[in-house]
PDB file of N, CA and C in Angstrom:
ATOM      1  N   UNK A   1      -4.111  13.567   3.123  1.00  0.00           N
ATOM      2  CA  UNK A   1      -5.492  13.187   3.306  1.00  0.00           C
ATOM      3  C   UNK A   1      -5.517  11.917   4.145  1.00  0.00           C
ATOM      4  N   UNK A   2      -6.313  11.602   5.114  1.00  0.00           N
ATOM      5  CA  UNK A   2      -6.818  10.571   6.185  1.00  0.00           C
ATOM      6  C   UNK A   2      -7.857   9.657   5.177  1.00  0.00           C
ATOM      7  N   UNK A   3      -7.716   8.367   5.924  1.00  0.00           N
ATOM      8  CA  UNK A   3      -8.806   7.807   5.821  1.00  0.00           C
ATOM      9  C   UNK A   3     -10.355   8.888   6.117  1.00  0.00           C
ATOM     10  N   UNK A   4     -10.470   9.173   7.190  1.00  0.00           N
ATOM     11  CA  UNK A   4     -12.335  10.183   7.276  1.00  0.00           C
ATOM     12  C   UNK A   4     -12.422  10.610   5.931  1.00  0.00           C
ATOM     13  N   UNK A   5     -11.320  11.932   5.677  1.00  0.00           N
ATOM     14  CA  UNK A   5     -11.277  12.384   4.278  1.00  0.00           C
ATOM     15  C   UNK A   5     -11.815  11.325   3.241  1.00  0.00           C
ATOM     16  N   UNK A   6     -10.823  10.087   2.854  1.00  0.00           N
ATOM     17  CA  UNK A   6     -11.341   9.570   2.028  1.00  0.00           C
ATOM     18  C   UNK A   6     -12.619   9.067   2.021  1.00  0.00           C
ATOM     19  N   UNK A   7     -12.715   8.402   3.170  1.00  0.00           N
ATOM     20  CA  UNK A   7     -14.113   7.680   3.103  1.00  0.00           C
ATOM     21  C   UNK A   7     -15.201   8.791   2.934  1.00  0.00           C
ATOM     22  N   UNK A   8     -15.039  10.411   3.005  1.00  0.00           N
ATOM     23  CA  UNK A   8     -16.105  11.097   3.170  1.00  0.00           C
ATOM     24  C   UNK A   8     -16.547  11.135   1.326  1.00  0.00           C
ATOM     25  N   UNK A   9     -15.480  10.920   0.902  1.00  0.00           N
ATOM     26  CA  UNK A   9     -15.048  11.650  -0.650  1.00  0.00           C
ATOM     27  C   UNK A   9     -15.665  10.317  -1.268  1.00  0.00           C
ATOM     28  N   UNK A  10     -15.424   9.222  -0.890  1.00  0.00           N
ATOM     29  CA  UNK A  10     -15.774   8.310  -1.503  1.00  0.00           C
ATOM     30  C   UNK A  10     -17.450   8.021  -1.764  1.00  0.00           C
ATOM     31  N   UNK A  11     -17.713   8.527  -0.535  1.00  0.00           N
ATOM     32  CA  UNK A  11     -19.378   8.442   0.359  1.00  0.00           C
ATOM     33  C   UNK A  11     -20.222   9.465  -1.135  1.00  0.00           C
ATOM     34  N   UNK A  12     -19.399  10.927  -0.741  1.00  0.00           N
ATOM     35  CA  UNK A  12     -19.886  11.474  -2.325  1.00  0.00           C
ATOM     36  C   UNK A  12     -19.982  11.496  -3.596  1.00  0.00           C
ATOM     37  N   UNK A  13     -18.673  10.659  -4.303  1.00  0.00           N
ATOM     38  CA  UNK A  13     -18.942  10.564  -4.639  1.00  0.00           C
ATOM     39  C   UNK A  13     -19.782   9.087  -5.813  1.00  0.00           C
ATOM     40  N   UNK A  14     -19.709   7.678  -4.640  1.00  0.00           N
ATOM     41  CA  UNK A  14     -20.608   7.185  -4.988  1.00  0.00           C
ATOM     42  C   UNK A  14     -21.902   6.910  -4.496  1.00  0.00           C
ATOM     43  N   UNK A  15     -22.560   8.143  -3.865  1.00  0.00           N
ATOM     44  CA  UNK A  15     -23.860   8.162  -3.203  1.00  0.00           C
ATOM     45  C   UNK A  15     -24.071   7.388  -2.492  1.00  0.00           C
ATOM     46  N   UNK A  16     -22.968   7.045  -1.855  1.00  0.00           N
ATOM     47  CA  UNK A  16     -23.182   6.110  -0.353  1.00  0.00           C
ATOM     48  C   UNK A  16     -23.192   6.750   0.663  1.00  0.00           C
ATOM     49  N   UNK A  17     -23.872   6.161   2.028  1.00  0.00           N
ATOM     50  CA  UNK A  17     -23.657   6.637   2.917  1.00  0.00           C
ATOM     51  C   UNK A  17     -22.156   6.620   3.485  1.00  0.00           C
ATOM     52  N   UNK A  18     -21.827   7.585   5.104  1.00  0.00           N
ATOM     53  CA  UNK A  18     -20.590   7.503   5.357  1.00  0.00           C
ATOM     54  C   UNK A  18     -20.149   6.235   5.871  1.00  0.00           C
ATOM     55  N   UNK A  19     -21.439   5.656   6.328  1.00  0.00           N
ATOM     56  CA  UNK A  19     -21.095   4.336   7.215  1.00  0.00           C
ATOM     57  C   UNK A  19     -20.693   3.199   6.224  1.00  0.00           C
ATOM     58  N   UNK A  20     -21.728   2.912   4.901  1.00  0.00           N
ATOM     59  CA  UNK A  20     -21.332   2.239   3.847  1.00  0.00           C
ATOM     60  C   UNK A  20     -20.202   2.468   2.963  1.00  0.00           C
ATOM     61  N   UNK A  21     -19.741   3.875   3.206  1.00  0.00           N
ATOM     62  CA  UNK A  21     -18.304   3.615   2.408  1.00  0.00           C
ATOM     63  C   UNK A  21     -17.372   3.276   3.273  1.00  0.00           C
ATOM     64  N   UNK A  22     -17.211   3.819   4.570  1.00  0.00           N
ATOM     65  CA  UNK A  22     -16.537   2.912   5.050  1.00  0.00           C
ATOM     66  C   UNK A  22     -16.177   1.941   5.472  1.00  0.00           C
ATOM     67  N   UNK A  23     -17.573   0.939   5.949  1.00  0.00           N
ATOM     68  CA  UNK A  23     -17.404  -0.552   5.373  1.00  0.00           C
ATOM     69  C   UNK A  23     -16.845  -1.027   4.059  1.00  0.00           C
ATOM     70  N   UNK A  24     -17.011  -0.216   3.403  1.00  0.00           N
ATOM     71  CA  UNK A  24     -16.198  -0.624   1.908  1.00  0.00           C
ATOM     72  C   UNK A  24     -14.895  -0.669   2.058  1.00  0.00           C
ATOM     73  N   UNK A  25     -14.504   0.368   2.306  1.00  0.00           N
ATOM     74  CA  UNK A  25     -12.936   1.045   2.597  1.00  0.00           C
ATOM     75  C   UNK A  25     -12.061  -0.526   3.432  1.00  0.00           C
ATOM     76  N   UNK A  26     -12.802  -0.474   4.465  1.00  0.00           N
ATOM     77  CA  UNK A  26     -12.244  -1.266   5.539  1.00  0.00           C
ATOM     78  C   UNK A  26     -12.145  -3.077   4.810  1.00  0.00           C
ATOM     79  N   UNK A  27     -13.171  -3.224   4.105  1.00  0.00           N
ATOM     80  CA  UNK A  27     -12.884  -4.541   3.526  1.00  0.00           C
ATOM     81  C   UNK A  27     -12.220  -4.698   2.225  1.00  0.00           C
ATOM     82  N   UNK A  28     -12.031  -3.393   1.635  1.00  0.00           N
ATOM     83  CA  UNK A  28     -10.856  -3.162   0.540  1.00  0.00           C
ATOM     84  C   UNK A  28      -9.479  -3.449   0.988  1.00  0.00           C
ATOM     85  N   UNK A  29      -9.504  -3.049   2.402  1.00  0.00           N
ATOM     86  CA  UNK A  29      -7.809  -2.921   3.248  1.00  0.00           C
ATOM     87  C   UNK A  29      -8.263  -4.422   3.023  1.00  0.00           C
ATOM     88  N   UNK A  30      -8.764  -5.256   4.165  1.00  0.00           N
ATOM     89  CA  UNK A  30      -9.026  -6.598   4.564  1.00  0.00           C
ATOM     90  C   UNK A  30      -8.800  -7.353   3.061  1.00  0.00           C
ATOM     91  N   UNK A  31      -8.950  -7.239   1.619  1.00  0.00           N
ATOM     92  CA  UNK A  31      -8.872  -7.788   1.150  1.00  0.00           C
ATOM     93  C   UNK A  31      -7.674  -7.729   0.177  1.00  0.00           C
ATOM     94  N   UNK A  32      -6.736  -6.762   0.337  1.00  0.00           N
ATOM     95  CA  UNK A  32      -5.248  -6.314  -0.140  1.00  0.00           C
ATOM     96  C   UNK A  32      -4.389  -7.063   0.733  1.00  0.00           C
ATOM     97  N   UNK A  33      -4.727  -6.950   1.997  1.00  0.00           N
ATOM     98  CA  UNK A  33      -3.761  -7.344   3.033  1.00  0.00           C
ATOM     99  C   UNK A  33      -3.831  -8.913   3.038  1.00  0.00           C
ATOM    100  N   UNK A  34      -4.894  -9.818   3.131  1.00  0.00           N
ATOM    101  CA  UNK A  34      -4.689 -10.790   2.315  1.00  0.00           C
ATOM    102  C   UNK A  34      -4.348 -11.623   1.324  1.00  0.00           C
ATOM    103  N   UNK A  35      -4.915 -10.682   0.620  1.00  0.00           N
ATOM    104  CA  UNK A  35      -3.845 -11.352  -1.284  1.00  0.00           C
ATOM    105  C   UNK A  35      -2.322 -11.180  -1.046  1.00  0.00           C
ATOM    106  N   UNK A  36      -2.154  -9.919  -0.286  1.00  0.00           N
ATOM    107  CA  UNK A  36      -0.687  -9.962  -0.406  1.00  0.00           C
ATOM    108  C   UNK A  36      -0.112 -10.670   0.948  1.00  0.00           C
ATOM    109  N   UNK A  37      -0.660 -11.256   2.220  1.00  0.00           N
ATOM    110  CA  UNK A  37      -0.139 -12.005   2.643  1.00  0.00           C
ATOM    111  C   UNK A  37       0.119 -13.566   2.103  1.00  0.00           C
ATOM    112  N   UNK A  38      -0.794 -14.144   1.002  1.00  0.00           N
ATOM    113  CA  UNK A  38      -0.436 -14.982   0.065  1.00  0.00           C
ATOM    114  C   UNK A  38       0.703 -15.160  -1.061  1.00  0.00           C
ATOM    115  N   UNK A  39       1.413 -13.630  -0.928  1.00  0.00           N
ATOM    116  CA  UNK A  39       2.084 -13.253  -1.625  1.00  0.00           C
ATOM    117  C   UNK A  39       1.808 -13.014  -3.507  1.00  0.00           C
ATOM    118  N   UNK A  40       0.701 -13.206  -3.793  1.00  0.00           N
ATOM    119  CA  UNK A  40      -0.428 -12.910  -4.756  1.00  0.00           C
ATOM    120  C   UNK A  40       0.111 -11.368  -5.157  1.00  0.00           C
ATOM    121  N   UNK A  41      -0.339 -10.632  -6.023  1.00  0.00           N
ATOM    122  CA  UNK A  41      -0.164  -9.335  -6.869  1.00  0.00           C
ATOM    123  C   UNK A  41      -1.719  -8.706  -6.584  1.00  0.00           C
ATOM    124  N   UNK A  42      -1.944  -7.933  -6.340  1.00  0.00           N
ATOM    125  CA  UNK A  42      -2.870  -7.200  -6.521  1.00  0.00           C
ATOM    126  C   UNK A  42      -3.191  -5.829  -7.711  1.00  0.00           C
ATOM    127  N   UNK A  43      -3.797  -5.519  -8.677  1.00  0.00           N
ATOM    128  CA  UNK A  43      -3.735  -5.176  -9.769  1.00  0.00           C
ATOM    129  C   UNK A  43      -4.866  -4.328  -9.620  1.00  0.00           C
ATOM    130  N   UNK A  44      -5.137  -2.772  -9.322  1.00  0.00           N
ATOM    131  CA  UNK A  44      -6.354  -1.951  -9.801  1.00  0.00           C
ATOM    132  C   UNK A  44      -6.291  -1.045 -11.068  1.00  0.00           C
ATOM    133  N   UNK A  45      -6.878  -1.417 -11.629  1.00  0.00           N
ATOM    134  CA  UNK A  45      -7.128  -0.853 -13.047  1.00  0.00           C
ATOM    135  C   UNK A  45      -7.445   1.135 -12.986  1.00  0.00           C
ATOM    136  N   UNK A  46      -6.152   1.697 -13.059  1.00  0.00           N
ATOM    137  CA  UNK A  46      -6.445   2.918 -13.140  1.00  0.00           C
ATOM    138  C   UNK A  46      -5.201   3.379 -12.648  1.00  0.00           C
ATOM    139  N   UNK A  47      -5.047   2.575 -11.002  1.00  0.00           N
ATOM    140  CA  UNK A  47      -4.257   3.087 -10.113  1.00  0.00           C
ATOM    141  C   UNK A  47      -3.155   2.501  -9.748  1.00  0.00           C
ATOM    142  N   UNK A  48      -2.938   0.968  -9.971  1.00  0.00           N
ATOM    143  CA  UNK A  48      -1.373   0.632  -9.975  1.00  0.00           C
ATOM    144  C   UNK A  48      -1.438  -0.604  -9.433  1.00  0.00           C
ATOM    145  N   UNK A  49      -0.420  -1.929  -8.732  1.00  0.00           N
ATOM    146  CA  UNK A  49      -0.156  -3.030  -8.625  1.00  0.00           C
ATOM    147  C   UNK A  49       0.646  -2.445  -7.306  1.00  0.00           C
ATOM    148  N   UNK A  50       0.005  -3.505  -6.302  1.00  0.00           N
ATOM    149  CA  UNK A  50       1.149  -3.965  -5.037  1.00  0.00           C
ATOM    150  C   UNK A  50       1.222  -5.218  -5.616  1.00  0.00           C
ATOM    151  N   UNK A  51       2.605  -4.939  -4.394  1.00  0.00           N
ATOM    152  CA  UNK A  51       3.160  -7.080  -4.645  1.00  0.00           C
ATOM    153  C   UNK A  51       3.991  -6.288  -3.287  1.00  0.00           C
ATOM    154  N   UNK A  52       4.201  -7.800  -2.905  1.00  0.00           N
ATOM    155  CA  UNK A  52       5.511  -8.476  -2.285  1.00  0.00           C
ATOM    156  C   UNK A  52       7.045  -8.986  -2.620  1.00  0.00           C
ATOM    157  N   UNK A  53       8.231  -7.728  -2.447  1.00  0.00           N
ATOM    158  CA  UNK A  53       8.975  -7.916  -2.706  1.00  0.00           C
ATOM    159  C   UNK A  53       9.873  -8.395  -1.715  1.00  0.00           C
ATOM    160  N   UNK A  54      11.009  -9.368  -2.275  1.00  0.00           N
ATOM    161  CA  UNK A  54      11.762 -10.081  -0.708  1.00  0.00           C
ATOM    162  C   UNK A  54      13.001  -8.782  -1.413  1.00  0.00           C
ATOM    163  N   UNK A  55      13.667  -8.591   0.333  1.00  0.00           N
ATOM    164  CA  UNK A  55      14.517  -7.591   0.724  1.00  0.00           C
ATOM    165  C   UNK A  55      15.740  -9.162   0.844  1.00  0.00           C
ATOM    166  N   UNK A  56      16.860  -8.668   0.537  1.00  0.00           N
ATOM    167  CA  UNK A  56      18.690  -9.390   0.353  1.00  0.00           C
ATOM    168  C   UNK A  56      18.803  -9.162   2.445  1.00  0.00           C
ATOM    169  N   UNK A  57      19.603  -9.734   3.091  1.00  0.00           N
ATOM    170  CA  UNK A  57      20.316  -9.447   3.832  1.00  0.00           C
ATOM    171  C   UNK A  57      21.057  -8.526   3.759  1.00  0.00           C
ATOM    172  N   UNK A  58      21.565  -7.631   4.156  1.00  0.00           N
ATOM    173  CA  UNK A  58      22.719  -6.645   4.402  1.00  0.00           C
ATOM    174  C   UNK A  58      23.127  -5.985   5.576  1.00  0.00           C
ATOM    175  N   UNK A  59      24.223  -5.450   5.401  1.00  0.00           N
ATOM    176  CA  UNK A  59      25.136  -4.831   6.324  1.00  0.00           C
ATOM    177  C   UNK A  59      24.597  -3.394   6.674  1.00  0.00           C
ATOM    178  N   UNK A  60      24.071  -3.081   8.025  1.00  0.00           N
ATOM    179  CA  UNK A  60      24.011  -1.780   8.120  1.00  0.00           C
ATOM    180  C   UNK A  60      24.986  -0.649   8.871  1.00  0.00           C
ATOM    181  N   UNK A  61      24.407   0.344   9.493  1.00  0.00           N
ATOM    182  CA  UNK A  61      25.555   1.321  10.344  1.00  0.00           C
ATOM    183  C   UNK A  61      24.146   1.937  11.250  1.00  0.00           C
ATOM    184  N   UNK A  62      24.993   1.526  12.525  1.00  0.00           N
ATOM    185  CA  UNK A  62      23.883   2.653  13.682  1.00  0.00           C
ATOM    186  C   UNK A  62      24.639   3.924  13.447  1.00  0.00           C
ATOM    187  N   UNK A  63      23.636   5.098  13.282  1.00  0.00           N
ATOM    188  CA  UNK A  63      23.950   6.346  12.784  1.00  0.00           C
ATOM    189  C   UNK A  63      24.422   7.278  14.183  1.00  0.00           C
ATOM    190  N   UNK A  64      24.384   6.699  14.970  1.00  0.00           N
ATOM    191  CA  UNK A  64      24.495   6.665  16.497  1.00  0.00           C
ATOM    192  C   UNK A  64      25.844   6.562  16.693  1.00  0.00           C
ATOM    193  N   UNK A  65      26.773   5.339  16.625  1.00  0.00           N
ATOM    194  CA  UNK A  65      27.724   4.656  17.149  1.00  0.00           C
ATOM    195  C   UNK A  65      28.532   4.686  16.059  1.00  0.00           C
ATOM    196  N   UNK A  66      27.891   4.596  14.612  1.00  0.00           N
ATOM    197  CA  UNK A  66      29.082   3.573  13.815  1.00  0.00           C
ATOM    198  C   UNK A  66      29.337   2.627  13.363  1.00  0.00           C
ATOM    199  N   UNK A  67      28.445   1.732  14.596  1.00  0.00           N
ATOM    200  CA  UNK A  67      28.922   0.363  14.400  1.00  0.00           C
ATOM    201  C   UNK A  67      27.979   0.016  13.783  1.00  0.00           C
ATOM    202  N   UNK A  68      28.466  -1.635  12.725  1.00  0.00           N
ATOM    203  CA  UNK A  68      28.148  -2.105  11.342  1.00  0.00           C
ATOM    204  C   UNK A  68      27.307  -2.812  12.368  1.00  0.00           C
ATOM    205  N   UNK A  69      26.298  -3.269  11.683  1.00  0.00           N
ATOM    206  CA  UNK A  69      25.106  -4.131  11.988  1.00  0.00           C
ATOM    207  C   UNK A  69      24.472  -4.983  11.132  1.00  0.00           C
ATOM    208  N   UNK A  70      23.886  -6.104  11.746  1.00  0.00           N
ATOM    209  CA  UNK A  70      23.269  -7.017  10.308  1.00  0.00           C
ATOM    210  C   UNK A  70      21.911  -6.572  10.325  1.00  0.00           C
ATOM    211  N   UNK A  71      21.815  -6.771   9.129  1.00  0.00           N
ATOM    212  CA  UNK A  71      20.211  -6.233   8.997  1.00  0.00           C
ATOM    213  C   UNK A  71      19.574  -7.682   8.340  1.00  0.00           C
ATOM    214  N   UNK A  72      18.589  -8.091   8.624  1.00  0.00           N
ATOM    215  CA  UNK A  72      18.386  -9.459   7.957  1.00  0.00           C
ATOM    216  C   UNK A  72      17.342  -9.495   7.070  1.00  0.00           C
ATOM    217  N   UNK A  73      17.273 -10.580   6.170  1.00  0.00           N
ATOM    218  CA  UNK A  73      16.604 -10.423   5.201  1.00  0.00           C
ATOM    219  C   UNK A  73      14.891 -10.271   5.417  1.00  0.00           C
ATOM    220  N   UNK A  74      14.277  -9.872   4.441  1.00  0.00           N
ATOM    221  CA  UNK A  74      12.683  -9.775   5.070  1.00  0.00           C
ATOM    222  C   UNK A  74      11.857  -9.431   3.664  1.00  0.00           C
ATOM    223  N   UNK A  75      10.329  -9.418   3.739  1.00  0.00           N
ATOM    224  CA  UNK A  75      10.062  -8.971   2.463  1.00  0.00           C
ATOM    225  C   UNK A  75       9.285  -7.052   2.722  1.00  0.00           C
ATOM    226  N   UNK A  76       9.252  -6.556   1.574  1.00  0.00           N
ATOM    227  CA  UNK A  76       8.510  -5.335   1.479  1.00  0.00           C
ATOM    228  C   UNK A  76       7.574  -5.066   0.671  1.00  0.00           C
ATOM    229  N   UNK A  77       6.785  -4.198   1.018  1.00  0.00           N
ATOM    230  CA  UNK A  77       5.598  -4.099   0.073  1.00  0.00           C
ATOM    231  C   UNK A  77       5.822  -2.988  -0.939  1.00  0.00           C
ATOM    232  N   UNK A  78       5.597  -3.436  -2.760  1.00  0.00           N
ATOM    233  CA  UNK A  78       5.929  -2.227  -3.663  1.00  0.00           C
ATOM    234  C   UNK A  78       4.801  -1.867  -4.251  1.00  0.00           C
ATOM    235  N   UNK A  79       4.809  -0.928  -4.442  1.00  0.00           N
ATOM    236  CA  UNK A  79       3.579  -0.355  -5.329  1.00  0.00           C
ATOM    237  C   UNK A  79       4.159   0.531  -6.864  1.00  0.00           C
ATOM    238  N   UNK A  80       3.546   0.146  -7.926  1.00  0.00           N
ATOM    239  CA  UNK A  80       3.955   0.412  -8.926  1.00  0.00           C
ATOM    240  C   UNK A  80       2.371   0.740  -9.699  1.00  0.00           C
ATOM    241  N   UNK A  81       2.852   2.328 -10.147  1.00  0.00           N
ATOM    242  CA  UNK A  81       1.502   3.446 -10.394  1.00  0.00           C
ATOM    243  C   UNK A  81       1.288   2.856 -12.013  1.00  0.00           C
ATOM    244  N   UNK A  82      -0.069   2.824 -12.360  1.00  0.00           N
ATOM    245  CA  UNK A  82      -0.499   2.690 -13.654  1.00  0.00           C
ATOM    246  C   UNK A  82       0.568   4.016 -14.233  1.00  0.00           C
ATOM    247  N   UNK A  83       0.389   3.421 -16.082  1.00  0.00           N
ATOM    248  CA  UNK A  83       0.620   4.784 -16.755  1.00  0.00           C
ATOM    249  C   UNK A  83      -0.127   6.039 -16.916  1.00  0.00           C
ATOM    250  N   UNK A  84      -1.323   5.488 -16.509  1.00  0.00           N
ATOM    251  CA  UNK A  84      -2.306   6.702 -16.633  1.00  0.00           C
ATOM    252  C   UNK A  84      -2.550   8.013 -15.291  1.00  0.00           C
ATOM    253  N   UNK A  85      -2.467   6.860 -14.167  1.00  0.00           N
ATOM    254  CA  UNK A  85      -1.866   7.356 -12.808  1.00  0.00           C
ATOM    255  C   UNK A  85      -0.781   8.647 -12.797  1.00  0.00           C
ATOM    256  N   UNK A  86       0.693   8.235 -13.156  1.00  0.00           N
ATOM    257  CA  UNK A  86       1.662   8.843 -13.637  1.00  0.00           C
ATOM    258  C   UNK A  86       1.924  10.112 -14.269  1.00  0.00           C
ATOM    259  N   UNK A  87       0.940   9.628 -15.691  1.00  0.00           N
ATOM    260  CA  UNK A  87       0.717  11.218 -16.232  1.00  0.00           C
ATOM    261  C   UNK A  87      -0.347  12.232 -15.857  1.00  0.00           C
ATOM    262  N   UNK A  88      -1.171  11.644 -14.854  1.00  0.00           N
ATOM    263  CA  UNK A  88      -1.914  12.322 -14.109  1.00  0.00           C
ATOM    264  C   UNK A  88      -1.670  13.384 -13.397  1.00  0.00           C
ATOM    265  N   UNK A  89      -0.485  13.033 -12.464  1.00  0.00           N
ATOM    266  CA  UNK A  89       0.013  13.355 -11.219  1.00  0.00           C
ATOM    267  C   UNK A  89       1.281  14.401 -11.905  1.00  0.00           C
ATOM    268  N   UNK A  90       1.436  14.356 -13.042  1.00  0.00           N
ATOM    269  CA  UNK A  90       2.814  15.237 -13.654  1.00  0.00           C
ATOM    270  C   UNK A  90       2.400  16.481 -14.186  1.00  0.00           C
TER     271      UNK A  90
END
């Protein structure tokens, strides 16, 4: 599913228009992508927690050549599903 999709789904089902849910949509991103550039947790009740996790340095391999490569350290973004989420989806 796309963003259109969602925002159409969203539009229905909280009786918004398409234009107003997707202003919603778009300042939902705008306001995740912030907290977590603060490195802050973000927490939705239903559906699960991002955060910012820092990634180790390590050693890689070009799958190409062979040859070992450094890979350097950096952070990643995790997402971890409510319990209710979970048994949803099973």
């Amino acid at each position: 599913m796309k963003k259109p999709d969602v925002v159409k789904q969203v539009a229905d089902v909280a009786g918004l228009t398409q234009g107003d849910a997707n202003r919603a949509m778009k300042a939902l991103v705008k306001v995740i992508q912030k907290v977590l550039k603060k490195g802050e947790v973000v927490s939705l009740s239903g559906l699960g927690s991002f955060r910012v996790k820092a990634r180790k340095a390590r050693q890689g391999r070009n799958p190409k050549t062979g040859e070992i490569i450094p890979v350097p350290e950096g952070k990643k973004v995790s997402f971890k599903p409510t319990t209710t989420l979970r048994k949803l989806i099973q």
